[in-house]
N, C-alpha and C. Protein backbone atom coordinates (compact mmCIF):
# COMPACT_ATOMS: atom_id res chain seq x y z
N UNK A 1 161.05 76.02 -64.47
CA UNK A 1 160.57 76.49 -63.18
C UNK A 1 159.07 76.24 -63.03
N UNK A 2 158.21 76.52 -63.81
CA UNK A 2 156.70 76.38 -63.87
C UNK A 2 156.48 74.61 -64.11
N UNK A 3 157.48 73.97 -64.37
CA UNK A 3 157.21 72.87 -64.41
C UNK A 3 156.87 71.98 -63.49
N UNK A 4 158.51 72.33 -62.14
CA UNK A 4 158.46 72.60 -60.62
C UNK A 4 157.46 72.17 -60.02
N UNK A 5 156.63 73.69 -60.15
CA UNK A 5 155.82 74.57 -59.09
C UNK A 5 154.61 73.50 -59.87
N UNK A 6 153.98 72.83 -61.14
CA UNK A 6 152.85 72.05 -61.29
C UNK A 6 153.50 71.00 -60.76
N UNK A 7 154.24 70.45 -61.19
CA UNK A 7 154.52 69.11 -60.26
C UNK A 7 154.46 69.01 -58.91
N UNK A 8 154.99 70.13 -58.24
CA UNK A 8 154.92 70.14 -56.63
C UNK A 8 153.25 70.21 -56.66
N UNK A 9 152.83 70.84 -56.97
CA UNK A 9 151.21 71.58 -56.60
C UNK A 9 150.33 69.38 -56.80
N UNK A 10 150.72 68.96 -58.51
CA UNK A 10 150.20 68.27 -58.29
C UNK A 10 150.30 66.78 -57.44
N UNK A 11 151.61 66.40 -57.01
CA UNK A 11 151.95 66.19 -55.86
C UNK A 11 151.28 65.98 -54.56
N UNK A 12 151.13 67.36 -54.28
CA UNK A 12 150.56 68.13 -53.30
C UNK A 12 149.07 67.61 -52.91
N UNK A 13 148.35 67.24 -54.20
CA UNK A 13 147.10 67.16 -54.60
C UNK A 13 146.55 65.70 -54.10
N UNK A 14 147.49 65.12 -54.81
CA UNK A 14 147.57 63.39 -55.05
C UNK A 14 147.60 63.07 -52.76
N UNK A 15 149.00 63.85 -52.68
CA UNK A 15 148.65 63.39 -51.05
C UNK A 15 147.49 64.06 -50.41
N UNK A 16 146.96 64.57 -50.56
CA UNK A 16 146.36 65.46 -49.79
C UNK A 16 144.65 64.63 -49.97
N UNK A 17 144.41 64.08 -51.36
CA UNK A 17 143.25 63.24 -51.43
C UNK A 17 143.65 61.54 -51.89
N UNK A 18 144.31 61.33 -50.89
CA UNK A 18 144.78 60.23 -51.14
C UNK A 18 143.79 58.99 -50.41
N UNK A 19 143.92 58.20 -51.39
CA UNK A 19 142.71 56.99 -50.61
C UNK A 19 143.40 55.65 -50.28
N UNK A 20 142.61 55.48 -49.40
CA UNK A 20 143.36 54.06 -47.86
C UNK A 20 142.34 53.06 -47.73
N UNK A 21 143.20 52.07 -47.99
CA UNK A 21 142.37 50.77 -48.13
C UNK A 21 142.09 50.55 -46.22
N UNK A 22 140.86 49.47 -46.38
CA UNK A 22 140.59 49.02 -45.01
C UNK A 22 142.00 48.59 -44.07
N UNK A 23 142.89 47.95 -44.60
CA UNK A 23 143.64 47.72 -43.62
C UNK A 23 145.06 48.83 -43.62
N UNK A 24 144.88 49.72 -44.24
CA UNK A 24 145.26 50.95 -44.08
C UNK A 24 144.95 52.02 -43.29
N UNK A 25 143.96 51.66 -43.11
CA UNK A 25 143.29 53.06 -41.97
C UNK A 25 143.30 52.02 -40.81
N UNK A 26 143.14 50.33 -40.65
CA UNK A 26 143.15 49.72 -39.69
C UNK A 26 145.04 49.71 -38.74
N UNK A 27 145.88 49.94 -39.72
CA UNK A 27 147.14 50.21 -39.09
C UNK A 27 147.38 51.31 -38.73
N UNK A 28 147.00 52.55 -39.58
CA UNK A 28 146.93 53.85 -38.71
C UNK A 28 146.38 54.27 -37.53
N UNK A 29 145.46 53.63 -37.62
CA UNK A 29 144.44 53.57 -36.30
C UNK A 29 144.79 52.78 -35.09
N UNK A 30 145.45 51.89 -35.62
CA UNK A 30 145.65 50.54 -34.48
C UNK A 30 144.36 49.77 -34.19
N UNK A 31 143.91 49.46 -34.77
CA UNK A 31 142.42 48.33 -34.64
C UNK A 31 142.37 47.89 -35.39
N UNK A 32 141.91 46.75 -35.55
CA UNK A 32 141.78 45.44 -36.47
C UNK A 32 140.69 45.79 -37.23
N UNK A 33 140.64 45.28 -38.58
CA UNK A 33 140.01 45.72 -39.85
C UNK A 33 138.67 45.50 -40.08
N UNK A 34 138.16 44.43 -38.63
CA UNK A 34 136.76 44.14 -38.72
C UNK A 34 136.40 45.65 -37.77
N UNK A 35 137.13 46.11 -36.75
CA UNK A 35 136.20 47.42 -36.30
C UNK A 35 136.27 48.39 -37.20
N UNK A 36 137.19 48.65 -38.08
CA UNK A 36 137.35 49.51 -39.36
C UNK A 36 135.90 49.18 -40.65
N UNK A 37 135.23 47.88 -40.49
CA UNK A 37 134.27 47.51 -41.29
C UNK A 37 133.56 47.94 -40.55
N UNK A 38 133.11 47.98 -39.03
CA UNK A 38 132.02 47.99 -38.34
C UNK A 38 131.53 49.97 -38.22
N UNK A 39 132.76 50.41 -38.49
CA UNK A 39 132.75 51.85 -37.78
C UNK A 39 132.14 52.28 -39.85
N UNK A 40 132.38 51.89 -41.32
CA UNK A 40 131.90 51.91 -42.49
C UNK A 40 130.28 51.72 -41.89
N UNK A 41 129.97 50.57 -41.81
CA UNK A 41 128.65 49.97 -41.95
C UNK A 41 128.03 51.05 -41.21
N UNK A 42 128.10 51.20 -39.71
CA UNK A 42 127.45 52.26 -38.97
C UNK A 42 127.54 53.91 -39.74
N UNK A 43 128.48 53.81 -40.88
CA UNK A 43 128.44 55.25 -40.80
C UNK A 43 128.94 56.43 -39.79
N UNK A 44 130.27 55.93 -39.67
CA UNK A 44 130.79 56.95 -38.10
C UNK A 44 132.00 57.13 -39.10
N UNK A 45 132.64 56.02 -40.57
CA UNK A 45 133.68 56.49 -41.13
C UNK A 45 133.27 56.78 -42.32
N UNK A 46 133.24 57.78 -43.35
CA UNK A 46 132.60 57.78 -44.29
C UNK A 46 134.11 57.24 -45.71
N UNK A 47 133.16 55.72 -46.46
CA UNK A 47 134.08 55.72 -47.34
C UNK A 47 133.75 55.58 -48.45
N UNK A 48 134.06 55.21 -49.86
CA UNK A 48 133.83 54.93 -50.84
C UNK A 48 133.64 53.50 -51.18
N UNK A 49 133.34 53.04 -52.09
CA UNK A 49 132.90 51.59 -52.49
C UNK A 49 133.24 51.28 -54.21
N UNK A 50 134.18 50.30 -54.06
CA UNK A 50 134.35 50.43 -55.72
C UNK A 50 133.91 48.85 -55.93
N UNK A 51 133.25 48.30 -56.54
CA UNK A 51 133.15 46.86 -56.26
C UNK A 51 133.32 45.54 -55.78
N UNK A 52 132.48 46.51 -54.64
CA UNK A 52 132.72 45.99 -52.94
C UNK A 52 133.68 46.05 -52.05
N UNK A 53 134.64 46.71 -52.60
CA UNK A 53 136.23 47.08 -51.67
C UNK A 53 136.28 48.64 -51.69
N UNK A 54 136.29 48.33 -50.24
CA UNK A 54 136.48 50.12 -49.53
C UNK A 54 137.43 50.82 -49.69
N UNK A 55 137.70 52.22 -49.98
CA UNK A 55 138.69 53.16 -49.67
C UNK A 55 138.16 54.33 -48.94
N UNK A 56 138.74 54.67 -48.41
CA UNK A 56 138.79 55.86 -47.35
C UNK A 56 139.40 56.74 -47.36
N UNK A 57 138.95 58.17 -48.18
CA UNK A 57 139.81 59.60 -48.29
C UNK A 57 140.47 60.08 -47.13
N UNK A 58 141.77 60.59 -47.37
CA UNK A 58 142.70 61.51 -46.23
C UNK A 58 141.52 62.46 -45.28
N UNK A 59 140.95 62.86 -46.00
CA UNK A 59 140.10 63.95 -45.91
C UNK A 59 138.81 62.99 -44.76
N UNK A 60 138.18 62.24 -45.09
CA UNK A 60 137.60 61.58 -43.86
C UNK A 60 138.39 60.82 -42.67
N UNK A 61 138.83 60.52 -43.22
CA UNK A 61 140.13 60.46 -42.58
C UNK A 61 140.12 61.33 -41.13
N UNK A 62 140.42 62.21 -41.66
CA UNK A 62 141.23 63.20 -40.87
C UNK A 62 139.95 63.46 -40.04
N UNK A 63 138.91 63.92 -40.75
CA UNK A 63 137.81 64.02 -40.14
C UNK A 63 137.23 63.29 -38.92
N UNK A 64 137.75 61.88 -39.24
CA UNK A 64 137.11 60.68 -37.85
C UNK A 64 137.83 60.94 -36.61
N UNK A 65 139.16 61.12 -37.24
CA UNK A 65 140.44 61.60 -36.28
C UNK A 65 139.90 62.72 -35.20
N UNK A 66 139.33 63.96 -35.85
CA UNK A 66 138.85 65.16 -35.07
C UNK A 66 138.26 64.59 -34.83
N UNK A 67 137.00 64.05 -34.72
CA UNK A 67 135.67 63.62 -34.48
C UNK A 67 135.90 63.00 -32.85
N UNK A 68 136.57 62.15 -32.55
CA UNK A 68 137.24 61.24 -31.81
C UNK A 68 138.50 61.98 -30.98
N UNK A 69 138.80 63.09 -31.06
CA UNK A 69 139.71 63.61 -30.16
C UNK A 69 139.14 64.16 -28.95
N UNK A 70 140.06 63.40 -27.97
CA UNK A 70 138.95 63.88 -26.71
C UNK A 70 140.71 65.09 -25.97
N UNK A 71 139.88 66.35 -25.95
CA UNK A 71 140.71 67.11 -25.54
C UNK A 71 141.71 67.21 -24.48
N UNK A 72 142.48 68.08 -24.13
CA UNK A 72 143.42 68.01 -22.60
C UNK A 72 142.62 68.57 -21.45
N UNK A 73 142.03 68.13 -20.56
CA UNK A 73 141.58 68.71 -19.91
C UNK A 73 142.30 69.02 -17.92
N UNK A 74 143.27 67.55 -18.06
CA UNK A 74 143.91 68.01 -17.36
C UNK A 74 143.18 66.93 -15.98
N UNK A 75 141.81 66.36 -16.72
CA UNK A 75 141.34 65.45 -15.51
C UNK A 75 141.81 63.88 -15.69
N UNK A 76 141.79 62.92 -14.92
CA UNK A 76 141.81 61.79 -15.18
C UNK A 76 141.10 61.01 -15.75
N UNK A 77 140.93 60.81 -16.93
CA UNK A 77 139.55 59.79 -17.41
C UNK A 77 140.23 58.35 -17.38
N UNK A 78 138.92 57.86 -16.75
CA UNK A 78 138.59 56.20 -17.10
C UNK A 78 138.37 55.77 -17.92
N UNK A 79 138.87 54.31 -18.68
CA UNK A 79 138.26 53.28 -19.53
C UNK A 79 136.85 53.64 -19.58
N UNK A 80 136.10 53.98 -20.84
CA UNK A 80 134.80 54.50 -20.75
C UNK A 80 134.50 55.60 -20.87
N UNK A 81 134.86 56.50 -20.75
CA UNK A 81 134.90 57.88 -20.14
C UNK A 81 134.28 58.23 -19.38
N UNK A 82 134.63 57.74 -18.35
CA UNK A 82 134.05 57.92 -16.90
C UNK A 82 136.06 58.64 -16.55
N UNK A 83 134.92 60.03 -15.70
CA UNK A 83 136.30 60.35 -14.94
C UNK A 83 136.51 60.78 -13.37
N UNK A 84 137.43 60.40 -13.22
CA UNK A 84 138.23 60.12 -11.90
C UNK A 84 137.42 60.98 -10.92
């Protein structure tokens, strides 16, 4: 039973800080892997660097995600965010 409950927990762990290559976060996202480089370089995605190839934690991840959610407001927005 305690064996279980560490395996689930570490499991748990592994997804939860799991790291995503550039064209991994570029398919989740739906954008091509050069704006996934461009949004690194600027510093708007925060990732890691292992000799010279990027990964990108769940955890920033998730973060860019909030960052970038534009709420319900119930108005019409425009291309731009210009609204109606």
């Amino acid at each position: 039973m305690i064996y279980t409950i560490l395996y689930y927990l570490t499991i748990r762990q592994m997804t939860e800080n799991s790291l995503y290559t550039v064209s991994d976060v570029a398919r989740i996202l739906k954008l091509s892997t050069i704006t996934v480089y461009k949004y690194i370089r600027e510093k708007k995605l925060e990732a890691i660097e292992f000799s010279g190839h990027y990964r990108v934690s769940s955890l920033s991840l998730e973060k860019f995600i909030s960052e970038h959610t534009i709420p319900a407001t119930g108005e019409d927005i425009l291309p731009g965010g210009k609204k109606k």
